[in-house]
C-alpha atoms as a PDB file:
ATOM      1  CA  UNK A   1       0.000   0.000   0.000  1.00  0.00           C
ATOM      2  CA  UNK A   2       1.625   3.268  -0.675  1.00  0.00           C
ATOM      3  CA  UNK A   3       1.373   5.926   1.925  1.00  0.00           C
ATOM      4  CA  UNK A   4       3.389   8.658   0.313  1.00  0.00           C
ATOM      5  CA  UNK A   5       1.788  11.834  -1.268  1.00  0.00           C
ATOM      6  CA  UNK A   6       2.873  11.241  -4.644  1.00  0.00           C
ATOM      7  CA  UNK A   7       1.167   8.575  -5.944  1.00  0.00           C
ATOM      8  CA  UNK A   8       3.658   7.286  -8.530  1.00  0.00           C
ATOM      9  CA  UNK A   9       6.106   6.757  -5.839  1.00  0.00           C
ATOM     10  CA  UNK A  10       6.071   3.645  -3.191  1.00  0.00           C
ATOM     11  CA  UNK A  11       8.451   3.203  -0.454  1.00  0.00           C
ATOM     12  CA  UNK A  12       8.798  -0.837   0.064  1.00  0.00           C
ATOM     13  CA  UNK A  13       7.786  -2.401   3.308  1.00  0.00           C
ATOM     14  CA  UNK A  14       8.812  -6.069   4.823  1.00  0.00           C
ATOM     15  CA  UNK A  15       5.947  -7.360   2.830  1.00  0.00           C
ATOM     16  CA  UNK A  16       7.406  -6.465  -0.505  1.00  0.00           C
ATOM     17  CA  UNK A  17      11.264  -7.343   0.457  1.00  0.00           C
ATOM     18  CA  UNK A  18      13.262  -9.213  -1.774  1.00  0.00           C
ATOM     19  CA  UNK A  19      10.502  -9.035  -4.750  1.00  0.00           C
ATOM     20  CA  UNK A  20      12.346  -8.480  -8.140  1.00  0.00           C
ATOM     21  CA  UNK A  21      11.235  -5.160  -9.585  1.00  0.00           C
ATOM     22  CA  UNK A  22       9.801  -6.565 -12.281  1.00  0.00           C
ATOM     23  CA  UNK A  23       7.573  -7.990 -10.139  1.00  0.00           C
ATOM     24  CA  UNK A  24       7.086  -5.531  -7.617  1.00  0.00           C
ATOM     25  CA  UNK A  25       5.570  -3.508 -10.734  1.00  0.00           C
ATOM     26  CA  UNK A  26       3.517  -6.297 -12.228  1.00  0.00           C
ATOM     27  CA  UNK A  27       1.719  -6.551  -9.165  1.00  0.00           C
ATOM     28  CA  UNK A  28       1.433  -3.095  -7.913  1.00  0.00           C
ATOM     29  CA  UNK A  29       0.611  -1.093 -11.923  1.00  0.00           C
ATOM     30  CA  UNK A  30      -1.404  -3.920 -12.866  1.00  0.00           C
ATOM     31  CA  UNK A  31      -3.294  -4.260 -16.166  1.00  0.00           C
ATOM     32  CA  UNK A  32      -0.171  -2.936 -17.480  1.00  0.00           C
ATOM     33  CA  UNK A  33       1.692  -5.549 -20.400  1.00  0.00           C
ATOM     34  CA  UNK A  34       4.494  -6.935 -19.141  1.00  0.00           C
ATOM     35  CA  UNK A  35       6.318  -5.670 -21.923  1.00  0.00           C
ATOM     36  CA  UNK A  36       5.704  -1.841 -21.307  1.00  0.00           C
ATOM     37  CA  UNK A  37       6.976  -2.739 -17.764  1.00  0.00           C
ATOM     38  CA  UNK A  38      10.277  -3.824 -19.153  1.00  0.00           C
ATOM     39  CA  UNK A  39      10.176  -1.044 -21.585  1.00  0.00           C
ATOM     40  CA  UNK A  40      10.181   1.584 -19.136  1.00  0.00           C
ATOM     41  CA  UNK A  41      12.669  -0.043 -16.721  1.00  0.00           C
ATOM     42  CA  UNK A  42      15.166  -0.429 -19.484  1.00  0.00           C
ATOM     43  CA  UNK A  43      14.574   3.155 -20.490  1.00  0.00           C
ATOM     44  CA  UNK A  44      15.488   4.452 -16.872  1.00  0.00           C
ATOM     45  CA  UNK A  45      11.984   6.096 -16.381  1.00  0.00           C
ATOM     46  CA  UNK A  46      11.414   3.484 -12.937  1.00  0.00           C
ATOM     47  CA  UNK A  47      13.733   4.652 -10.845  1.00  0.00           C
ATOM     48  CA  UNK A  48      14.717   3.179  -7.215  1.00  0.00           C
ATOM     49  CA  UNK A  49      16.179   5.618  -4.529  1.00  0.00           C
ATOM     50  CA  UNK A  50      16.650   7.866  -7.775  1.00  0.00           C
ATOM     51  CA  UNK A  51      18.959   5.600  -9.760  1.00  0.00           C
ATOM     52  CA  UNK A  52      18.879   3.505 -12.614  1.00  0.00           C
ATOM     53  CA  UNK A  53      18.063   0.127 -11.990  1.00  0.00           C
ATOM     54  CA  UNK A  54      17.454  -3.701 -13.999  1.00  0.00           C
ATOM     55  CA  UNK A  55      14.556  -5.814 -13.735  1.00  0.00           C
ATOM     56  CA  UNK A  56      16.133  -8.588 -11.407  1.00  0.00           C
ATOM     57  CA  UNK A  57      17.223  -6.019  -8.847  1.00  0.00           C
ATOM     58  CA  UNK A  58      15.854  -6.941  -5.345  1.00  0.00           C
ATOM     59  CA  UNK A  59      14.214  -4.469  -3.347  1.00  0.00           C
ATOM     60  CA  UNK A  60      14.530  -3.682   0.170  1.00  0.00           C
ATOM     61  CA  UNK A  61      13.026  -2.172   3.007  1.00  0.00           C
ATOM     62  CA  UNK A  62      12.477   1.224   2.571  1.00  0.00           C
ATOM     63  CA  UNK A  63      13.634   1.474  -0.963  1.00  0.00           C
ATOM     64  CA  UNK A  64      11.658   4.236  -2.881  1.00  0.00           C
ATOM     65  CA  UNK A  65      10.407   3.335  -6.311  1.00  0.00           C
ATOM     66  CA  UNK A  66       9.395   6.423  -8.796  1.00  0.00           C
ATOM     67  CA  UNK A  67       7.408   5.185 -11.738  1.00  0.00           C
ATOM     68  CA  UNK A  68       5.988   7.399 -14.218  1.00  0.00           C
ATOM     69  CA  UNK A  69       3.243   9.105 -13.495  1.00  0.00           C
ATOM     70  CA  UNK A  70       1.368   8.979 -16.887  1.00  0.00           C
ATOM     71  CA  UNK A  71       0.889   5.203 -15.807  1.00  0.00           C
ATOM     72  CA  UNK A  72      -0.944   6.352 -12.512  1.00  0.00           C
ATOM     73  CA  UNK A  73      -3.673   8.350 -14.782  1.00  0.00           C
ATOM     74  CA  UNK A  74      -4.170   5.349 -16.921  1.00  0.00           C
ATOM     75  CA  UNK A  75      -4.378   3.274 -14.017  1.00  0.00           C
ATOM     76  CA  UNK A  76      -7.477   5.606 -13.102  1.00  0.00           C
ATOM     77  CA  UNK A  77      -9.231   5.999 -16.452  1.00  0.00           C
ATOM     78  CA  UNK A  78      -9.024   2.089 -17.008  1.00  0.00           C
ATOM     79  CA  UNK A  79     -10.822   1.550 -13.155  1.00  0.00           C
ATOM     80  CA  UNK A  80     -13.284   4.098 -14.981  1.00  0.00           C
ATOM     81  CA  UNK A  81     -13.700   2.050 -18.076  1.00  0.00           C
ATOM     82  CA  UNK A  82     -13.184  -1.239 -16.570  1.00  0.00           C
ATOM     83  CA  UNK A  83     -15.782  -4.072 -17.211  1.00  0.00           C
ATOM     84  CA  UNK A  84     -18.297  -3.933 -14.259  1.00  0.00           C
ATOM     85  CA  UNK A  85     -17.784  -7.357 -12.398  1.00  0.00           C
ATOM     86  CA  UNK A  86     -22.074  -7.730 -12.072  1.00  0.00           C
ATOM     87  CA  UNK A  87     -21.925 -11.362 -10.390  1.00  0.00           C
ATOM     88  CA  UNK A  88     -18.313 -13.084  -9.773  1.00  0.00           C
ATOM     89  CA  UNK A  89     -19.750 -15.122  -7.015  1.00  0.00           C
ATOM     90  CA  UNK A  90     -19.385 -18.382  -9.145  1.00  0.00           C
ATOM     91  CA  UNK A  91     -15.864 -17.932  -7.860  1.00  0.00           C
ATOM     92  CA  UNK A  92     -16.820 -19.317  -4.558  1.00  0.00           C
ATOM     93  CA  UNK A  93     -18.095 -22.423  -6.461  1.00  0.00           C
ATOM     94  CA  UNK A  94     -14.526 -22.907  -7.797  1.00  0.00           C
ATOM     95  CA  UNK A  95     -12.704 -23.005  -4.177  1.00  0.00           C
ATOM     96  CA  UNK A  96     -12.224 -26.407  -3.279  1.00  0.00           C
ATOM     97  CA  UNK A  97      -9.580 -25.419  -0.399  1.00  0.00           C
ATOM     98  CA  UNK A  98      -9.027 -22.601   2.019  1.00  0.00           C
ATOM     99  CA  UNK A  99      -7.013 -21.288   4.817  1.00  0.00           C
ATOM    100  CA  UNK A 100      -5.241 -19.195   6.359  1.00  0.00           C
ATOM    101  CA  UNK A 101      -2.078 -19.026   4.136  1.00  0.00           C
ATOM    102  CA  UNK A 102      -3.747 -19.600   0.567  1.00  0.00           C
ATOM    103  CA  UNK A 103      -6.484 -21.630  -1.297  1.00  0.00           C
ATOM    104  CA  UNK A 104      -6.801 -23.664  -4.246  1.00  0.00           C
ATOM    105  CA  UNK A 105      -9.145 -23.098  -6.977  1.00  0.00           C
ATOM    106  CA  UNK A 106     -10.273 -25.682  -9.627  1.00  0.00           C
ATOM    107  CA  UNK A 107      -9.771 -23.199 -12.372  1.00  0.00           C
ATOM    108  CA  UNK A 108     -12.016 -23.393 -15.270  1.00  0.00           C
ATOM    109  CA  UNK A 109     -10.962 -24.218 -18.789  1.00  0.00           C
ATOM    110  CA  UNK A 110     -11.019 -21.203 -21.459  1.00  0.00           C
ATOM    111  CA  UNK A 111      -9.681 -18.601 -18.777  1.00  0.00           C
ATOM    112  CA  UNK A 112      -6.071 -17.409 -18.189  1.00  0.00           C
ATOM    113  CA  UNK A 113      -4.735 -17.281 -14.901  1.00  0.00           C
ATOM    114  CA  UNK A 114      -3.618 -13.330 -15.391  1.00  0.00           C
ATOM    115  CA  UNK A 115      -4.542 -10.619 -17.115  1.00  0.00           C
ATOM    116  CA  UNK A 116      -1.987  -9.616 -20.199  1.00  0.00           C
ATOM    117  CA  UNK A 117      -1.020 -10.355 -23.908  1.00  0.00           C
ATOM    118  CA  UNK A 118      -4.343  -9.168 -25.380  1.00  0.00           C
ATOM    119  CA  UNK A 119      -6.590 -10.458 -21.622  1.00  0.00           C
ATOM    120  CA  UNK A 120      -7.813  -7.390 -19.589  1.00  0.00           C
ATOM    121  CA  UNK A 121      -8.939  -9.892 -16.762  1.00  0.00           C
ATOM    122  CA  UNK A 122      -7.833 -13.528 -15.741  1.00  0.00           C
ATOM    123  CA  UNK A 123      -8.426 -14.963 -12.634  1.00  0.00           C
ATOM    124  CA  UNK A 124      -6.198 -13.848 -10.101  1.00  0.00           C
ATOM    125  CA  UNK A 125      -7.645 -10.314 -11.320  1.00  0.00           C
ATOM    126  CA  UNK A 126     -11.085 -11.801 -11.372  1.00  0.00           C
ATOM    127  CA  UNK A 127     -10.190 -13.375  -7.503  1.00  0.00           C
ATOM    128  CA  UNK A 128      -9.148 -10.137  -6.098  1.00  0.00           C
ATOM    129  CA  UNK A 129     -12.183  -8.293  -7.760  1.00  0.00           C
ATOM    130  CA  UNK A 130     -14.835 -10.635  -5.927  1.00  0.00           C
ATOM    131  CA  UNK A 131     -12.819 -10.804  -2.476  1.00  0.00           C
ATOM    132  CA  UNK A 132     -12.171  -6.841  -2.184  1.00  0.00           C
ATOM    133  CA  UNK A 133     -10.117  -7.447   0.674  1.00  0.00           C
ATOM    134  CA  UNK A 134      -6.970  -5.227   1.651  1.00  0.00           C
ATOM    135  CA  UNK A 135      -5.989  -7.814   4.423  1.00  0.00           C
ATOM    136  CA  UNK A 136      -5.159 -10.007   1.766  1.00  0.00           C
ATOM    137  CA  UNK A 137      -2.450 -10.170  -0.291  1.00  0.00           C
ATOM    138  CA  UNK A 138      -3.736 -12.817  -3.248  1.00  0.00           C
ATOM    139  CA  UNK A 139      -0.823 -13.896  -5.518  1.00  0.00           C
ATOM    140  CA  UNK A 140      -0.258 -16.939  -7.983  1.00  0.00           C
ATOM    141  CA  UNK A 141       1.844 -19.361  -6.691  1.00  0.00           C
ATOM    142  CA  UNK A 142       2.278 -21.229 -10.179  1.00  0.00           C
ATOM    143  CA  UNK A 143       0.005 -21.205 -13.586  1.00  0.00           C
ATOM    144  CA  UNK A 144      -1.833 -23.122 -16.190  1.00  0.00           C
ATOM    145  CA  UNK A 145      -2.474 -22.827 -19.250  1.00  0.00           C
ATOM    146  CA  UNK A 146      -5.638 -21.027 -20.350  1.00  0.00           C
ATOM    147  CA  UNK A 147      -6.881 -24.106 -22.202  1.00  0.00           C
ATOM    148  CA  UNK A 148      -6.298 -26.301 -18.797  1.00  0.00           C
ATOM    149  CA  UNK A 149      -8.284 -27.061 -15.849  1.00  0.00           C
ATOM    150  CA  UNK A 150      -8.108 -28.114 -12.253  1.00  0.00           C
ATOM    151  CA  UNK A 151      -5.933 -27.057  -9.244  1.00  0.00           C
ATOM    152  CA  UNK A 152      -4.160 -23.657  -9.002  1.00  0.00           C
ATOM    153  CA  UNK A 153      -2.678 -22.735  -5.916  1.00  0.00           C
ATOM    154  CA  UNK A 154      -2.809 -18.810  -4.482  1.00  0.00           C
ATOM    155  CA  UNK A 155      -1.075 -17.307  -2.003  1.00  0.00           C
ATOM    156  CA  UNK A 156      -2.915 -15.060   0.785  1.00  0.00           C
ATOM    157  CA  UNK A 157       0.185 -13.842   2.514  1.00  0.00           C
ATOM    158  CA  UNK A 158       3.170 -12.595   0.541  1.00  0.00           C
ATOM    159  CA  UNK A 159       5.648 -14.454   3.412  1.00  0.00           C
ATOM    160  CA  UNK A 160       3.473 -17.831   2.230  1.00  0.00           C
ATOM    161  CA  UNK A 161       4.232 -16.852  -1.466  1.00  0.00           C
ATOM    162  CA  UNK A 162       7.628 -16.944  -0.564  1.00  0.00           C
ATOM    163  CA  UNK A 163       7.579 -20.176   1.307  1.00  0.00           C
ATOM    164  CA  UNK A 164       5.524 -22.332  -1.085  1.00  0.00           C
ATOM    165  CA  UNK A 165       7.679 -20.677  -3.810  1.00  0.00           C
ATOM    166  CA  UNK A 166      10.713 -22.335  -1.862  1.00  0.00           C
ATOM    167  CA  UNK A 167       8.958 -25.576  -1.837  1.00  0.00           C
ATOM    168  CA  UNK A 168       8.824 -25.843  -5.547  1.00  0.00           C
ATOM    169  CA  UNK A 169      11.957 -24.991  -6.265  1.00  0.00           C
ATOM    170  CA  UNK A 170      12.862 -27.884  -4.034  1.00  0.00           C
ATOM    171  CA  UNK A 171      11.251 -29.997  -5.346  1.00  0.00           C
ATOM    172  CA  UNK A 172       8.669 -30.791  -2.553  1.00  0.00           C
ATOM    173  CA  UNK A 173       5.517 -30.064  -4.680  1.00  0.00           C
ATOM    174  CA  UNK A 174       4.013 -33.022  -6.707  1.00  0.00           C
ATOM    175  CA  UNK A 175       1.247 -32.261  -9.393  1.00  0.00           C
ATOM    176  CA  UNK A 176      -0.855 -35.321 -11.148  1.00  0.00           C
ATOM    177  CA  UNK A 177      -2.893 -34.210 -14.486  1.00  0.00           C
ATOM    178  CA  UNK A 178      -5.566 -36.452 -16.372  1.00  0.00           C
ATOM    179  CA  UNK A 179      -4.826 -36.531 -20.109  1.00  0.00           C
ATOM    180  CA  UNK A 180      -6.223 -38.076 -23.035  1.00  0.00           C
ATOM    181  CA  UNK A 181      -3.706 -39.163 -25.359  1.00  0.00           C
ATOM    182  CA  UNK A 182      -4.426 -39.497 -29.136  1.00  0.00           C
ATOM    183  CA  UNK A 183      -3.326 -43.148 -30.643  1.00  0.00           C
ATOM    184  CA  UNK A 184      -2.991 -46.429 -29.202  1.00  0.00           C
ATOM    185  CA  UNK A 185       0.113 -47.987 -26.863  1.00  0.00           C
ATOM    186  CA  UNK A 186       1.865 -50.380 -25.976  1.00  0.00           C
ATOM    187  CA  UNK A 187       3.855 -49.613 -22.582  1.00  0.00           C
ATOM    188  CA  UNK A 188       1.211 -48.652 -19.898  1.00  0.00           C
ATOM    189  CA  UNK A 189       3.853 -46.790 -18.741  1.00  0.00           C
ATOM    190  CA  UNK A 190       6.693 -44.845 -19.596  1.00  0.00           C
ATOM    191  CA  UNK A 191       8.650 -41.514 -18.961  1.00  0.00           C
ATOM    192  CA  UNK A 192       9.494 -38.539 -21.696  1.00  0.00           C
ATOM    193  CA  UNK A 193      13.369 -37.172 -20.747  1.00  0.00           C
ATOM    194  CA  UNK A 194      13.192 -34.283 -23.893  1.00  0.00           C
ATOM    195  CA  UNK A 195      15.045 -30.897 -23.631  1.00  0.00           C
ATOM    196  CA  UNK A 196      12.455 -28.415 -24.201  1.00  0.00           C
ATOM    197  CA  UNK A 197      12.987 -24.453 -25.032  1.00  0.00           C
ATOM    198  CA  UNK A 198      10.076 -21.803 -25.823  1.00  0.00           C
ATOM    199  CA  UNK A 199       9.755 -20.900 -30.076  1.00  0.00           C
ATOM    200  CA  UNK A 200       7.701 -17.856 -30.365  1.00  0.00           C
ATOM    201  CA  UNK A 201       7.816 -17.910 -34.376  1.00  0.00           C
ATOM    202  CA  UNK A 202       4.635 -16.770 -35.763  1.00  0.00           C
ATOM    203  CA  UNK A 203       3.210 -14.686 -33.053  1.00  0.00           C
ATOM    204  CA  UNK A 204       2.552 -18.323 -31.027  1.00  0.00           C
ATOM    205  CA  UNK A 205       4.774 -19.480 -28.185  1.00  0.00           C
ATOM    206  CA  UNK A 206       4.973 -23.097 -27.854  1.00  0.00           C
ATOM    207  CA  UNK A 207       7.871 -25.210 -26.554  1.00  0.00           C
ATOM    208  CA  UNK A 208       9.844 -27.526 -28.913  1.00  0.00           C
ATOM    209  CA  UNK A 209      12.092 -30.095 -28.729  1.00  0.00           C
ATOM    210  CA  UNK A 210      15.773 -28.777 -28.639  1.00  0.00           C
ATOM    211  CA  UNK A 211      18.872 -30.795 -27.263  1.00  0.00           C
ATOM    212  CA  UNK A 212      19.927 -27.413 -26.150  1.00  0.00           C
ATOM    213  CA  UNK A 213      16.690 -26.365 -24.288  1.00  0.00           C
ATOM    214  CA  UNK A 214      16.355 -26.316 -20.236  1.00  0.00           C
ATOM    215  CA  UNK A 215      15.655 -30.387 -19.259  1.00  0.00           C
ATOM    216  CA  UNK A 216      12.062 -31.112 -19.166  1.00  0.00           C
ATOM    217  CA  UNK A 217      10.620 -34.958 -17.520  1.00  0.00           C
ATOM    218  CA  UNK A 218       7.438 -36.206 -17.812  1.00  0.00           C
ATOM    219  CA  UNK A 219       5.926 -39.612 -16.429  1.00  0.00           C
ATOM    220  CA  UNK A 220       2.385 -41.007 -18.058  1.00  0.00           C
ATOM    221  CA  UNK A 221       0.910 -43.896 -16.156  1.00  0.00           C
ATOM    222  CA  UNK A 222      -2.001 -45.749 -18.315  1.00  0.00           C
ATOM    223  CA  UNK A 223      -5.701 -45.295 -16.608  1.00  0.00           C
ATOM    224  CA  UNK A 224      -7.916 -46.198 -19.336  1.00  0.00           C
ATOM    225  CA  UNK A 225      -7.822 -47.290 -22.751  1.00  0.00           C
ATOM    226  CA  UNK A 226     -10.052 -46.628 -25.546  1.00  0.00           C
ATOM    227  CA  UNK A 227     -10.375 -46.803 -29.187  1.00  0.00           C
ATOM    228  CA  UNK A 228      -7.379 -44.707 -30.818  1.00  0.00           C
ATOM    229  CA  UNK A 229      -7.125 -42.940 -27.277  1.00  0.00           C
ATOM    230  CA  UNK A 230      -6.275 -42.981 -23.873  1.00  0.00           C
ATOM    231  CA  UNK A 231      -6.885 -41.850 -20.743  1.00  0.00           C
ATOM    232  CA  UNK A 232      -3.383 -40.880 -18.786  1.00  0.00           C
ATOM    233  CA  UNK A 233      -2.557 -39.963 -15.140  1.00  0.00           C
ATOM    234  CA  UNK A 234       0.469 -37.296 -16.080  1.00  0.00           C
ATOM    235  CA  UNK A 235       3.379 -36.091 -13.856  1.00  0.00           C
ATOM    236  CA  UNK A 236       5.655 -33.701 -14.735  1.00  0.00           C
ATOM    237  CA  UNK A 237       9.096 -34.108 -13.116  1.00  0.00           C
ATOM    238  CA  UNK A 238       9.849 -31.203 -14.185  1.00  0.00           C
ATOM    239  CA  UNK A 239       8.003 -27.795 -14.518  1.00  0.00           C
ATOM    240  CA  UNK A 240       8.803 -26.019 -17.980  1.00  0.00           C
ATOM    241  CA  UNK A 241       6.075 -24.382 -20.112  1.00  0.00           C
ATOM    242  CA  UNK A 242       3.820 -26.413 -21.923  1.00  0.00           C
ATOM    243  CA  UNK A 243       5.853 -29.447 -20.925  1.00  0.00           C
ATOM    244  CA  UNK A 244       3.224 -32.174 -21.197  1.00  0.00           C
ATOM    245  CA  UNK A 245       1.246 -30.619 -24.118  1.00  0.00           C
ATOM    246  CA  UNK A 246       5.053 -30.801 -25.742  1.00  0.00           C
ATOM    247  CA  UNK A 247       6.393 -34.153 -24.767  1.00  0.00           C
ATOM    248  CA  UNK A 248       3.028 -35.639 -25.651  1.00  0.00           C
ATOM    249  CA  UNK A 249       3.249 -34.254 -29.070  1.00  0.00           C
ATOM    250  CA  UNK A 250       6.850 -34.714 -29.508  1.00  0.00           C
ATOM    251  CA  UNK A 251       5.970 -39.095 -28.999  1.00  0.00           C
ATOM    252  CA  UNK A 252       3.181 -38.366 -31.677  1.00  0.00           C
ATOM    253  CA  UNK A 253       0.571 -38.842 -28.869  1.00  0.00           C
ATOM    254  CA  UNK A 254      -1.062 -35.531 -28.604  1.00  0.00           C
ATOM    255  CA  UNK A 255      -3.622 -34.794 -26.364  1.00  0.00           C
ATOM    256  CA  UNK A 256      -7.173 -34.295 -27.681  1.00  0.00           C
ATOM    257  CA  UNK A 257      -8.517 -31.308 -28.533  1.00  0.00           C
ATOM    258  CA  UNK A 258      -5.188 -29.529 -28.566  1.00  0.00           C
ATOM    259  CA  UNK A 259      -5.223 -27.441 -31.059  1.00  0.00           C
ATOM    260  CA  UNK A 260      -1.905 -25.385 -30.760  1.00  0.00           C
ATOM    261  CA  UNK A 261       0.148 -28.606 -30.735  1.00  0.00           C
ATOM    262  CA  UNK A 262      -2.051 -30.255 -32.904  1.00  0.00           C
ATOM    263  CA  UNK A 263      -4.462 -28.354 -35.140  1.00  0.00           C
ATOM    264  CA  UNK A 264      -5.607 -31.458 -37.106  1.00  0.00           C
ATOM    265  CA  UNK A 265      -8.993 -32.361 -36.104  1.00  0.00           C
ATOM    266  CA  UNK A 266      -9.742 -35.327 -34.493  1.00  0.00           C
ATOM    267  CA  UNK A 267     -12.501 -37.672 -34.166  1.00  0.00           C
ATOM    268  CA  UNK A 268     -13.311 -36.381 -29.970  1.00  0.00           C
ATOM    269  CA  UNK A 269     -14.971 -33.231 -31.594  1.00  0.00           C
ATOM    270  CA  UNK A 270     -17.855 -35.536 -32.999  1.00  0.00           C
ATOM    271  CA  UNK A 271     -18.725 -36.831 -29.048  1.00  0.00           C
ATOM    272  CA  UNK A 272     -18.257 -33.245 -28.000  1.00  0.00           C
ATOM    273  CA  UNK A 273     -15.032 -32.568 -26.930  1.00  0.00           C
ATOM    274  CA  UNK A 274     -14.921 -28.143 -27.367  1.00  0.00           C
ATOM    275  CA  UNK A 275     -11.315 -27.936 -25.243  1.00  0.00           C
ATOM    276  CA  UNK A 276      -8.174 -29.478 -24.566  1.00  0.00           C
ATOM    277  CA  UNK A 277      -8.484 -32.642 -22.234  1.00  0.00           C
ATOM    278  CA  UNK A 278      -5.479 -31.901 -19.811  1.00  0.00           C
ATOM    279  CA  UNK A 279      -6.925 -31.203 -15.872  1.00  0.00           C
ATOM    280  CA  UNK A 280      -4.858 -30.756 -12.701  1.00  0.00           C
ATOM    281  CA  UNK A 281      -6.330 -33.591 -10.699  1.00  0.00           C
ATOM    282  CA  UNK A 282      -4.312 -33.270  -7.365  1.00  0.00           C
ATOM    283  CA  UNK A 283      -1.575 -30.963  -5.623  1.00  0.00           C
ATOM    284  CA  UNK A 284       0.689 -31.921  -2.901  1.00  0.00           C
ATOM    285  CA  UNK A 285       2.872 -29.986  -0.992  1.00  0.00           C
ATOM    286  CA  UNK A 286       4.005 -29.239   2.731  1.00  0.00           C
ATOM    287  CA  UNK A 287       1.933 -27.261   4.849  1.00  0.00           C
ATOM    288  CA  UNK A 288       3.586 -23.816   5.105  1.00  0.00           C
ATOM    289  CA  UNK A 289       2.369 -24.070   8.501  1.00  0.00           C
ATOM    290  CA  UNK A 290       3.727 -27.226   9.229  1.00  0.00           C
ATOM    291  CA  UNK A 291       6.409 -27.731   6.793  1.00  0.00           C
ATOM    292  CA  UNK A 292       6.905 -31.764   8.299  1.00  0.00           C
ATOM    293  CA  UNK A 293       2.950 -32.088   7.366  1.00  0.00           C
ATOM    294  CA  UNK A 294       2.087 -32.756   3.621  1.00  0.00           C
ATOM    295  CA  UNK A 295      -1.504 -32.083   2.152  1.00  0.00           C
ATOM    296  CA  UNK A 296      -2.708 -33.236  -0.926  1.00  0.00           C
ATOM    297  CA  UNK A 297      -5.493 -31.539  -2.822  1.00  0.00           C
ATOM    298  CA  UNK A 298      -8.202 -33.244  -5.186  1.00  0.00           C
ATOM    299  CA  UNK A 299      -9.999 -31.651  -7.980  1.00  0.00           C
ATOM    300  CA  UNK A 300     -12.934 -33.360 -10.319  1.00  0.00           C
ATOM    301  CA  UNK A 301     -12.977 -33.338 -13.567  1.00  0.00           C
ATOM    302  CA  UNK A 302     -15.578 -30.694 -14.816  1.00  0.00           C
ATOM    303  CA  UNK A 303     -19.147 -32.384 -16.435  1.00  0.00           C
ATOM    304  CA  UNK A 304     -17.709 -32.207 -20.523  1.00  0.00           C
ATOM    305  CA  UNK A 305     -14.530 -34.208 -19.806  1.00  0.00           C
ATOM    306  CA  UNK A 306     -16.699 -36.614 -18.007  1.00  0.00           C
ATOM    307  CA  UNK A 307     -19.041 -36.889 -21.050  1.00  0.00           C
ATOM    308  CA  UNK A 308     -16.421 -37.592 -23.402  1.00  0.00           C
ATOM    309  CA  UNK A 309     -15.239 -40.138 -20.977  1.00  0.00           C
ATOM    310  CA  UNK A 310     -18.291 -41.777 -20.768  1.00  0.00           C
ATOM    311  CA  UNK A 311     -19.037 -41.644 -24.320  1.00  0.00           C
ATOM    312  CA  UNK A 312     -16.167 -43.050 -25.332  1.00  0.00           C
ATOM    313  CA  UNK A 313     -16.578 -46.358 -22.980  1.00  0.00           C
ATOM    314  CA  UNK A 314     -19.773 -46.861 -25.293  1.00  0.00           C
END
């Protein structure tokens, strides 16, 4: 919260300590593109205690940060012009876990997690719209994909951010998906070890094979087989973008219905299959609480993925 009289300045308190400035100013001048953020960094018009500063600099207590203040007014004209949130209380449908430190939402299909890149609203904007609450301090803790559903974990508390941040980079989060793979198989099970990087030819990012990419592991465990498809409990190993819409492709076992992998048609469309079938079925992690403590979080899969599946068993 920024207590100073100018309003494009912020002096940074112990709840915004350590935050990269990048983003610090993602969060605080949101509905912003992240690329006018790093625009105006690189120019030198955000300055911190007055100097010149790069986007990985960490702040610190008491640091003052001067942004320009043409960003403020368009701050105010877009609350002005904003689209009027009329009823978001569906979101209290989608919580399927709450407490203190942060909740888990079974995200919908068809909605991105932020706002940016052409979306004015996504879901963390959406979440913070409906709650209206300055006691809280909402904050993604990961993402998925627009196209996917299931569990995405939000922080309440920026010291939990920080935590369960710590926790993934450890390694001490586990994530299960349900996918339907394209084709038929052989091995019930099996693992994809494929470097991965992020192409962004033709206005579309997508991640590609490439020895020289960042390492990317995936683990598919057979649930259900069907005719020319199958049904898949996923795990990625790793966490790089896209990785299991990309490793499934890369095998020539795309999921169904995705159509920036796979933009051929396929047969799913005819039993009514309008998305991609990838859902994040379950999150585990240690309680930031209670960091000896695990707990594991379920969500369903959402009524048209459980019509395809029981149309296909036909």
């Amino acid at each position: 919260m920024n207590n100073l009289k100018e309003k494009n300045k912020f002096q940074i308190d112990d709840a915004s300590e350590d935050m990269r400035l990048d983003n610090y100013l993602l969060k605080t001048i949101r509905d912003v593109p992240k690329s006018k953020i790093y625009s105006i960094i690189r120019k030198g018009e955000v300055r911190v205690n007055s100097k010149r500063v790069k986007p990985l600099y960490k702040l610190k207590i008491d640091d003052l940060v001067r942004i320009p203040p043409n960003l403020i007014k368009n701050q105010s004209q877009k609350k002005k012009s904003s689209i009027k949130y009329k009823d978001l209380n569906w979101i209290e449908d989608i919580i399927i876990h709450e407490d203190k430190s942060f909740l888990v939402l079974n995200k919908p299909s068809g909605i991105a997690v932020h706002g940016g890149s052409g979306v004015s609203s996504g879901l963390i904007e959406l979440l913070r719209a409906h709650r209206d609450n300055n006691k809280e301090d909402l904050e993604l803790v990961h993402r998925l994909d627009k196209e996917t559903s299931g569990c995405l974990l939000i922080s309440r508390k920026r010291s939990k951010l920080r935590l369960l941040h710590k926790y993934f980079r450890d390694g001490r989060v586990e994530k299960t998906y349900l996918g339907l793979l394209m084709g038929s198989f052989k091995k019930k099970s099996f693992l994809v070890d494929q470097p991965l990087k992020i192409n962004r030819d033709n206005n579309q990012r997508k991640a590609v094979p490439d020895k020289h990419g960042k390492r990317a592991i995936t683990e598919f465990n057979l649930v259900e087989e069907f005719n020319n498809c199958a049904l898949f409990q996923i795990k990625p190993i790793t966490g790089k973008t896209h990785q299991i819409r990309a490793h499934a492709n890369f095998i020539g076992k795309p999921l169904a219905g995705d159509q920036r992998y796979n933009p051929k048609p396929d047969c799913l469309e005819n039993i009514g299959l309008k998305r991609l079938f990838l859902h994040a079925a379950s999150i585990s992690f240690p309680l930031p609480n209670d960091s000896e403590k695990k707990i594991t979080i379920e969500s369903n899969l959402g009524k048209e993925l459980i019509s395809v599946i029981a149309k296909l068993r036909v």
